[in-house]
N, C-alpha and C. Protein backbone atom coordinates (compact mmCIF):
# COMPACT_ATOMS: atom_id res chain seq x y z
N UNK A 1 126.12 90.07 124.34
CA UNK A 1 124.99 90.91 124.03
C UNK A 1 124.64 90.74 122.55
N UNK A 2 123.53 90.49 122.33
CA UNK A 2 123.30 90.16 121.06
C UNK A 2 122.33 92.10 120.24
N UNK A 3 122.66 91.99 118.57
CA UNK A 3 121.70 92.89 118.05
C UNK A 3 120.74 92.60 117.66
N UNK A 4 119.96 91.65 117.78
CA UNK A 4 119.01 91.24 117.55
C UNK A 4 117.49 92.08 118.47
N UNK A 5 116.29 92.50 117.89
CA UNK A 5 115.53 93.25 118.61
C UNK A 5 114.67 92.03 119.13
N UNK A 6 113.62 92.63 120.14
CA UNK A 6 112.67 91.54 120.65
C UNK A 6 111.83 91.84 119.15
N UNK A 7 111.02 90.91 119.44
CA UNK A 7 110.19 90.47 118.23
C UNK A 7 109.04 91.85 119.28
N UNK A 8 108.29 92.58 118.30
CA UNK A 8 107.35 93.75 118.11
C UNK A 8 105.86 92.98 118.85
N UNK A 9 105.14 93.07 119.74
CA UNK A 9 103.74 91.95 120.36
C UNK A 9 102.61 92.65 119.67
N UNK A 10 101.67 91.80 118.19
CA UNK A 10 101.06 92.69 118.28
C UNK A 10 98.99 92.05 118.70
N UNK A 11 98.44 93.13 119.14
CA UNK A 11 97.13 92.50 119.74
C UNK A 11 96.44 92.13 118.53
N UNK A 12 95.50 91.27 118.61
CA UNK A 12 94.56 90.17 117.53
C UNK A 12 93.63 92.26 116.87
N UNK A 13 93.39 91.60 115.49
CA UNK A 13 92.45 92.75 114.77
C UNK A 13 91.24 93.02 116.28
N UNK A 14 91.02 94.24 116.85
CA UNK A 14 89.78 94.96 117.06
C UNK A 14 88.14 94.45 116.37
N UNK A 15 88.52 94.54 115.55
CA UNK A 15 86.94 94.02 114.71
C UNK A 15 86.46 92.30 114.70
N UNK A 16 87.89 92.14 114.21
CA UNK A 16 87.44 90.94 113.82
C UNK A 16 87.91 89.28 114.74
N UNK A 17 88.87 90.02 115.37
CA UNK A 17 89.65 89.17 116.39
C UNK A 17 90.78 87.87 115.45
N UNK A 18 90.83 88.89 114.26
CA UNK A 18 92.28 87.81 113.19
C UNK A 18 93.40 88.20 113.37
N UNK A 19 94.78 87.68 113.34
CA UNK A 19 96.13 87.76 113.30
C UNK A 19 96.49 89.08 112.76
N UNK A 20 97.26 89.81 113.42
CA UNK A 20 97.92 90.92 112.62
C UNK A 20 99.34 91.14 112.48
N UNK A 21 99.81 91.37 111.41
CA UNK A 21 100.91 91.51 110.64
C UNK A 21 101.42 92.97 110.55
N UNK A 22 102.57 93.12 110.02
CA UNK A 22 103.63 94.51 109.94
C UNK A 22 103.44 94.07 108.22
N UNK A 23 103.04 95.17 107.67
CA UNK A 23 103.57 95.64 106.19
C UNK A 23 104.42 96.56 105.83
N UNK A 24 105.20 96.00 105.11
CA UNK A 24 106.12 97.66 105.00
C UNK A 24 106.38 97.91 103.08
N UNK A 25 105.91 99.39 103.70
CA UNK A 25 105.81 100.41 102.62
C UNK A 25 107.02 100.58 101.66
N UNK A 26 107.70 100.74 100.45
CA UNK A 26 108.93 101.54 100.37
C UNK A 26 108.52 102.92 99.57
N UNK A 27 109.07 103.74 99.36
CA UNK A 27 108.92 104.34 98.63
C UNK A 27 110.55 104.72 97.75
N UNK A 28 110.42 105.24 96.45
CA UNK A 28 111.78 104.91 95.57
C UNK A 28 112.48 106.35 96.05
N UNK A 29 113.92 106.23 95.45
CA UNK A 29 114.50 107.53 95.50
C UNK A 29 113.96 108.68 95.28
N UNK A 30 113.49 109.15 94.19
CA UNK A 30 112.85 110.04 93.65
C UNK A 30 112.03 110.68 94.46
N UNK A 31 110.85 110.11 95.17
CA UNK A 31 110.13 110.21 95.96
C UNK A 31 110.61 110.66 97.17
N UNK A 32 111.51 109.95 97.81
CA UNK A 32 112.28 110.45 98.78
C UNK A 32 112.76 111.77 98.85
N UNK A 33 113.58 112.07 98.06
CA UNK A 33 114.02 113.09 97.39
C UNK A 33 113.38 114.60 97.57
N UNK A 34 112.39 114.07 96.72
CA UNK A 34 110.72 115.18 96.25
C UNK A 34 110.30 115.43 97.72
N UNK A 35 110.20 114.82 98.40
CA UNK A 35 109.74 114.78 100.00
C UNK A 35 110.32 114.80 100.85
N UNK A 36 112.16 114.93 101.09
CA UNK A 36 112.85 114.77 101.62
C UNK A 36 112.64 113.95 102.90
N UNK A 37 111.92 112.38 102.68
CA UNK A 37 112.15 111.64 103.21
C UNK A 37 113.63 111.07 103.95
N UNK A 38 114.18 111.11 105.39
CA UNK A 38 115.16 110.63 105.68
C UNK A 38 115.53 108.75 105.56
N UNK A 39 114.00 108.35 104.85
CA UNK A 39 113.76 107.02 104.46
C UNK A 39 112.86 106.79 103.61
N UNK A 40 113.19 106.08 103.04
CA UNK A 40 111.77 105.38 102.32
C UNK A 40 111.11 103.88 102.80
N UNK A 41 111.35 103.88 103.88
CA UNK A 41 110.58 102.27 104.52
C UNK A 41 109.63 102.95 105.58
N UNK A 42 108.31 102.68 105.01
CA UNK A 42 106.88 102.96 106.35
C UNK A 42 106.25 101.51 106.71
N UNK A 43 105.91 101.53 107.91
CA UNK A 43 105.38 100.93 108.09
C UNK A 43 103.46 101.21 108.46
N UNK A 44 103.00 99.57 108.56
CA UNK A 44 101.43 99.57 108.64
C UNK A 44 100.88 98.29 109.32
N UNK A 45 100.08 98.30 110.29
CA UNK A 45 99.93 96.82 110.74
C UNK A 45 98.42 96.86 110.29
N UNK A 46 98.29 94.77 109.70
CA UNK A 46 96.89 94.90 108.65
C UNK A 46 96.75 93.61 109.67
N UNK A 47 95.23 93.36 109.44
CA UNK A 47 94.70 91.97 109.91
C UNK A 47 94.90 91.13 108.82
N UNK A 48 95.10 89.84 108.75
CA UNK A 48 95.36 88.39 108.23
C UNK A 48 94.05 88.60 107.97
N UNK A 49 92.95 88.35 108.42
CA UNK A 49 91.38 87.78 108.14
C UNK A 49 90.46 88.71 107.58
N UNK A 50 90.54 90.28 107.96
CA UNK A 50 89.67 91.08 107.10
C UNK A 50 89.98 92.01 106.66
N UNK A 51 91.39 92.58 107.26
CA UNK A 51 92.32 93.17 105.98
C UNK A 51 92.02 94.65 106.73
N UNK A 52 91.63 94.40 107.57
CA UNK A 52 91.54 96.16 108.12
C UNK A 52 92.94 96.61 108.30
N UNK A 53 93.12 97.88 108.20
CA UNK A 53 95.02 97.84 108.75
C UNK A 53 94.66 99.51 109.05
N UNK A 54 96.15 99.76 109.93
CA UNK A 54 96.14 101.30 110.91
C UNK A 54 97.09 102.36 109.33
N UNK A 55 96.63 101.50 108.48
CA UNK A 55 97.46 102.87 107.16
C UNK A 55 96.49 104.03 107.35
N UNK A 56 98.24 105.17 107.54
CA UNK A 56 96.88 106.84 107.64
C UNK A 56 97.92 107.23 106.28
N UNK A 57 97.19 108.26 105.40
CA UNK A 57 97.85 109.14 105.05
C UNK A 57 97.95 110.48 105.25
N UNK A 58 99.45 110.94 105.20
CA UNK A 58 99.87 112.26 105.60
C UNK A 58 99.05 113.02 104.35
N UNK A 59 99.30 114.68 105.12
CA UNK A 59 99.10 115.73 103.82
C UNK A 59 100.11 115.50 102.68
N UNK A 60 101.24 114.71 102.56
CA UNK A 60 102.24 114.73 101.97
C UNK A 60 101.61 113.42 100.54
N UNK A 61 100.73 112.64 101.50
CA UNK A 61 100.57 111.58 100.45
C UNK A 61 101.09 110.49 101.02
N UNK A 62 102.24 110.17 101.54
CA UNK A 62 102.68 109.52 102.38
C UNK A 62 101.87 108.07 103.42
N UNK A 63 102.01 107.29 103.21
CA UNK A 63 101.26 106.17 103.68
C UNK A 63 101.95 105.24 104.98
N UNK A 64 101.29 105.35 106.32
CA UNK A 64 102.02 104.27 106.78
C UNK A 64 102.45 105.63 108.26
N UNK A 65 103.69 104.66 108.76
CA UNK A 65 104.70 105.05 110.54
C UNK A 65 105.80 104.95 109.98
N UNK A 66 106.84 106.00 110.18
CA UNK A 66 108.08 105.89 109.79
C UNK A 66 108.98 104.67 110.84
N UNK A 67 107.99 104.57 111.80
CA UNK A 67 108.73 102.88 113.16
C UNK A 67 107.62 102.07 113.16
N UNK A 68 108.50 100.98 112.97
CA UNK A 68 107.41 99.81 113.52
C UNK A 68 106.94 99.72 114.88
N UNK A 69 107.23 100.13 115.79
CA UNK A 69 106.99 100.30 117.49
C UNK A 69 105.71 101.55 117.37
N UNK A 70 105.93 102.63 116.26
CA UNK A 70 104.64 103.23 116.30
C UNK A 70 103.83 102.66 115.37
N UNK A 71 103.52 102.34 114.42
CA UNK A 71 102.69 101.46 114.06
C UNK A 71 102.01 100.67 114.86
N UNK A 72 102.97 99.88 115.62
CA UNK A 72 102.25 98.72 116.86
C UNK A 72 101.56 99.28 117.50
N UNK A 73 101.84 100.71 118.48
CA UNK A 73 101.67 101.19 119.38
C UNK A 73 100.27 101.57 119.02
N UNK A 74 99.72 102.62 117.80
CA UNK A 74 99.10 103.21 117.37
C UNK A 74 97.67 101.14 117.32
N UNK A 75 98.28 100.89 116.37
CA UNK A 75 97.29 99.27 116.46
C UNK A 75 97.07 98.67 117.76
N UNK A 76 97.72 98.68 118.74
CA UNK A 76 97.12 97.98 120.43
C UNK A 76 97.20 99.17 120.51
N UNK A 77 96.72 100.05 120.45
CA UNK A 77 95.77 101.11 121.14
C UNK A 77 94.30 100.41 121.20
N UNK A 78 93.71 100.27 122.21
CA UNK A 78 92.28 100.33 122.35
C UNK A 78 91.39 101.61 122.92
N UNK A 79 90.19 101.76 122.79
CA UNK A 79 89.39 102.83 123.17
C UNK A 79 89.09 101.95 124.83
């Protein structure tokens, strides 16, 4: 049995039909801290070609999905 995850599938940009990518956020201790973040790694999926990406921010300020599976999920969402 291996730990290795499946690789995350994600659908071509909505708008523009370009490659999309996982960005990830950090934010420093301090911050964490101040916010009692249980992490400081968010994630955000952006298009390669026009740069649109699913970044929301919280009331907190906070940028991004604390999982990459919601990030994805939230980006292949279609209407």
């Amino acid at each position: 049995m291996s730990d290795e995850q499946e690789p995350i599938a994600l659908l071509p940009c909505p708008f523009c039909g370009g490659e999309a990518e996982f960005i990830e956020l950090n934010y420093g201790p301090d911050t964490q801290r101040e916010l009692r973040l249980q992490s400081g790694q968010f994630h955000v999926v952006t298009c390669t070609k026009c740069g649109i990406d699913n970044g929301r921010v919280d009331d907190r300020g906070i940028a991004g999905y604390q999982s990459m599976p919601t990030a994805a999920q939230l980006w292949n969402r279609r209407a």
